[in-house]
C-alpha atoms as a PDB file:
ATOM      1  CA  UNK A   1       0.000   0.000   0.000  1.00  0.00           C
ATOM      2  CA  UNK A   2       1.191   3.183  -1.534  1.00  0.00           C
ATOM      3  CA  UNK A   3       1.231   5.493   1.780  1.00  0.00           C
ATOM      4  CA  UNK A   4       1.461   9.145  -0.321  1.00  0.00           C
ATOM      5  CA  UNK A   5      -1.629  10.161  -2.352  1.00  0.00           C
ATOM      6  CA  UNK A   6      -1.177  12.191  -5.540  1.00  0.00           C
ATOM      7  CA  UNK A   7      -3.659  15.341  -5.923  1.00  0.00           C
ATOM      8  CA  UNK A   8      -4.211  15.490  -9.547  1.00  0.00           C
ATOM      9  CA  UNK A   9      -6.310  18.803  -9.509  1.00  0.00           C
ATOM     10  CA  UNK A  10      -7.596  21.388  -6.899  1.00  0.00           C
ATOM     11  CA  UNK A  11     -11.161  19.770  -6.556  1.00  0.00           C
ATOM     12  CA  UNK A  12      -9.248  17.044  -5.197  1.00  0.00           C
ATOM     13  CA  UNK A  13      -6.805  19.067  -3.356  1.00  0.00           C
ATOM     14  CA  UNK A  14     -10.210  21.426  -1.930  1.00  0.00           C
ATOM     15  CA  UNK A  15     -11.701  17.399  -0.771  1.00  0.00           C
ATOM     16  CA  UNK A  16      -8.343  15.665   0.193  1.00  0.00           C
ATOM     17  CA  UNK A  17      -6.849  18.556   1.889  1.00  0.00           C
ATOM     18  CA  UNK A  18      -9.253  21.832   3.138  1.00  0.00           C
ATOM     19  CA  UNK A  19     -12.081  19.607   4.223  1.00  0.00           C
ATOM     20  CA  UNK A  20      -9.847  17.175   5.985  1.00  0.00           C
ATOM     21  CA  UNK A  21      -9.583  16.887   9.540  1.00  0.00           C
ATOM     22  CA  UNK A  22      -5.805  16.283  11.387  1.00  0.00           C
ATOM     23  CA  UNK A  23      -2.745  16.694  10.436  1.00  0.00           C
ATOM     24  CA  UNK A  24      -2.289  16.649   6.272  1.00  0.00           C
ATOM     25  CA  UNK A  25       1.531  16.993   4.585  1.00  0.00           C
ATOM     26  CA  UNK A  26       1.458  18.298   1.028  1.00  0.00           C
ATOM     27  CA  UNK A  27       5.040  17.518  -1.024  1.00  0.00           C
ATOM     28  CA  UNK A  28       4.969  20.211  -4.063  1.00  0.00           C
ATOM     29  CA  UNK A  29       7.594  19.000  -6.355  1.00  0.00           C
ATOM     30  CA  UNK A  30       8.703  18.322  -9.864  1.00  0.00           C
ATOM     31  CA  UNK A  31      10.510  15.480 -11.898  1.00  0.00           C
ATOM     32  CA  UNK A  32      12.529  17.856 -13.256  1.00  0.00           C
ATOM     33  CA  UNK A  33      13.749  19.241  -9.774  1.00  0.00           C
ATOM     34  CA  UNK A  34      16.797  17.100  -8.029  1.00  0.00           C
ATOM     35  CA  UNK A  35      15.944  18.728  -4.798  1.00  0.00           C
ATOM     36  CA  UNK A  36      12.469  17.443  -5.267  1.00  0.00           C
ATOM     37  CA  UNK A  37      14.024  13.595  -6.089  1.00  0.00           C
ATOM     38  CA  UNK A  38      16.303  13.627  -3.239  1.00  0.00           C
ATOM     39  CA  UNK A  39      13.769  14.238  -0.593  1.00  0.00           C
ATOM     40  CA  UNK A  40      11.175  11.866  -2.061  1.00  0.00           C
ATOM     41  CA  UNK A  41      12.366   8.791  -0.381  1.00  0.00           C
ATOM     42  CA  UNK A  42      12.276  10.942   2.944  1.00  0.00           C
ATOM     43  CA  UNK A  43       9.074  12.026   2.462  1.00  0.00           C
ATOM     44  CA  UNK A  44       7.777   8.611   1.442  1.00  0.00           C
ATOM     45  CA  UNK A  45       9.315   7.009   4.571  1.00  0.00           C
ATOM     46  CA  UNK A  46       7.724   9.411   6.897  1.00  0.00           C
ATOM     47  CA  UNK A  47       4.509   8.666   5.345  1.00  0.00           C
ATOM     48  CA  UNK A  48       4.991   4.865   6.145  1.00  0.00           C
ATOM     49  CA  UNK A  49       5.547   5.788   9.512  1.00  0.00           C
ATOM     50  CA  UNK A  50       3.035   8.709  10.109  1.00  0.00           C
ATOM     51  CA  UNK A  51       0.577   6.961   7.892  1.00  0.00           C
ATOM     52  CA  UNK A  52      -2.260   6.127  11.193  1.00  0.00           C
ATOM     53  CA  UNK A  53      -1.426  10.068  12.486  1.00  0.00           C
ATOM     54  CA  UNK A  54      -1.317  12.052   8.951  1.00  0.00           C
ATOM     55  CA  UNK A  55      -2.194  12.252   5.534  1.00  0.00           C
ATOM     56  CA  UNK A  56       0.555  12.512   3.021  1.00  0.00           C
ATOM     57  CA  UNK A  57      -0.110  13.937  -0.390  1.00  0.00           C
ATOM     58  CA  UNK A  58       2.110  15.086  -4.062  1.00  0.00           C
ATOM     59  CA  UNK A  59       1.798  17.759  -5.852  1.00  0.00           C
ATOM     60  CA  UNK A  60       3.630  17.603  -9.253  1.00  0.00           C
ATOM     61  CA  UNK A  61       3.471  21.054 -10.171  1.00  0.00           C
ATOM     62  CA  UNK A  62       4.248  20.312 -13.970  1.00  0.00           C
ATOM     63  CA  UNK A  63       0.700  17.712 -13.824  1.00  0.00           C
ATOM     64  CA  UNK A  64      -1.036  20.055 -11.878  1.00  0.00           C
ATOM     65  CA  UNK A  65      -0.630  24.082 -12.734  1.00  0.00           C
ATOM     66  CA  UNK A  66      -3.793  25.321 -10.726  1.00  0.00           C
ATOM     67  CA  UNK A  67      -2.568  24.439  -7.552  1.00  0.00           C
ATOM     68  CA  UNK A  68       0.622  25.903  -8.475  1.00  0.00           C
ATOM     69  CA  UNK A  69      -1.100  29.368  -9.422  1.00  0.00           C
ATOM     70  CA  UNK A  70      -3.395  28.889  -6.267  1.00  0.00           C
ATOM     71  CA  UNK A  71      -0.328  28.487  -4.056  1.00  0.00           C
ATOM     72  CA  UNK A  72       1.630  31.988  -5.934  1.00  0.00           C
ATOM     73  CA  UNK A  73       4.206  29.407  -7.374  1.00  0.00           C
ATOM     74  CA  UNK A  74       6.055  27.928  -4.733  1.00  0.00           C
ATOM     75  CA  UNK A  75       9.604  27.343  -4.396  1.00  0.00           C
ATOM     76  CA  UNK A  76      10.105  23.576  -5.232  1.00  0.00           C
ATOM     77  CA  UNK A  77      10.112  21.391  -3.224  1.00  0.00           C
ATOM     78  CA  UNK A  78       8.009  22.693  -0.518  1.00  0.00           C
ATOM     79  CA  UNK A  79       5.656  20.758   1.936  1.00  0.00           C
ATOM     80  CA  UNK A  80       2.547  22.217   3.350  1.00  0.00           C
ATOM     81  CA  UNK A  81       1.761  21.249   6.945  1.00  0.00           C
ATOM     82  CA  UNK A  82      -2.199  21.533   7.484  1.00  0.00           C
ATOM     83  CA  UNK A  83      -4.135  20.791  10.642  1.00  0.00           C
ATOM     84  CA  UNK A  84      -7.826  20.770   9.702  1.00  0.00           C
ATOM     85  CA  UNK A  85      -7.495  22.059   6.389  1.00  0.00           C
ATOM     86  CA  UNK A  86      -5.034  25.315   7.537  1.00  0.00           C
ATOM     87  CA  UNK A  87      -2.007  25.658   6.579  1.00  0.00           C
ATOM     88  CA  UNK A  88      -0.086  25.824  10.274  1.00  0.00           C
ATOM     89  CA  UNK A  89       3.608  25.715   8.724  1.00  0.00           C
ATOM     90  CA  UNK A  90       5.479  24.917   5.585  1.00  0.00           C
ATOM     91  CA  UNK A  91       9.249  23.593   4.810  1.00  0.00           C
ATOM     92  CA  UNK A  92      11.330  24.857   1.641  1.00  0.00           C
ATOM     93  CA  UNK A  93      14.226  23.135  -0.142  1.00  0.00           C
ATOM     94  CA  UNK A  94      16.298  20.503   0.737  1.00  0.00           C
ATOM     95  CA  UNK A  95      16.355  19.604   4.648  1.00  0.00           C
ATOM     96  CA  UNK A  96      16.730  16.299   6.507  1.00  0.00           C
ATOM     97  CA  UNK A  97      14.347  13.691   7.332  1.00  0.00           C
ATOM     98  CA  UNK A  98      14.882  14.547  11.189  1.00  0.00           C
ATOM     99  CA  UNK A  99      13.989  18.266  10.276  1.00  0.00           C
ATOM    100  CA  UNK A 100      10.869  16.785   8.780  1.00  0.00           C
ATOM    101  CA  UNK A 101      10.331  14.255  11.174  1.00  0.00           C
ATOM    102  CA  UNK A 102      10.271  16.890  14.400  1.00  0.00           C
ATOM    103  CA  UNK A 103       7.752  19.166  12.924  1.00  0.00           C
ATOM    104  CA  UNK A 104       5.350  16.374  12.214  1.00  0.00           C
ATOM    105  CA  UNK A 105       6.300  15.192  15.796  1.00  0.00           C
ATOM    106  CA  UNK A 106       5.726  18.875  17.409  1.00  0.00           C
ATOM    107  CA  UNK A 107       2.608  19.421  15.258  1.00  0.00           C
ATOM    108  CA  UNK A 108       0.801  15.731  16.285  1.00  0.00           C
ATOM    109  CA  UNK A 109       1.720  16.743  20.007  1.00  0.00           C
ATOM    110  CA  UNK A 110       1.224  20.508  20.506  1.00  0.00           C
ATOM    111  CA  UNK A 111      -2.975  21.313  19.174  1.00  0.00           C
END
């Protein structure tokens, strides 16, 4: 099982993400971005383990241009934190899977 949902357009994003309750991680990224491929396995191994606490979504921002425009073009990669569909933090560029890893931790234990 596949722990990290893709959101292919912002209907889905508006469902998966704004009307969601808990903590929700959204990875913007792009194939064509190295900093993007290099923190993919992170991300996807924090999803395994966070995967009964949070939801874990992509973003490809070359599939998916309206969430790029809706989000005034993010650097890439970037990942949204959301706790019941607001954004309550955000992470830009390359940074470790502990980095990553603590604010899920503080964010699941500090409402």
């Amino acid at each position: 099982m596949n722990p990290i949902y893709n959101i292919p357009d912002l209907d889905t994003y508006k469902k998966e993400v704004v009307q969601s309750n808990g903590l929700t991680l959204v990875k913007f990224g792009a194939a064509w971005s190295g900093t993007s491929e290099m923190i993919a396995p992170i991300f996807y191994d924090l999803a395994r383990e966070y995967h009964h606490e949070a939801k874990f979504f992509c973003v490809s921002i070359d599939e998916t241009k309206e969430l790029e425009v809706e989000f005034n073009h993010l650097e890439i990669p970037t990942i949204l934190f959301f706790r019941d569909g607001e954004i309550t933090d955000q992470i830009k560029g390359a940074v470790s899977r502990q980095n990553i890893a603590s604010k899920i931790e503080f964010l699941l234990h500090n409402n």
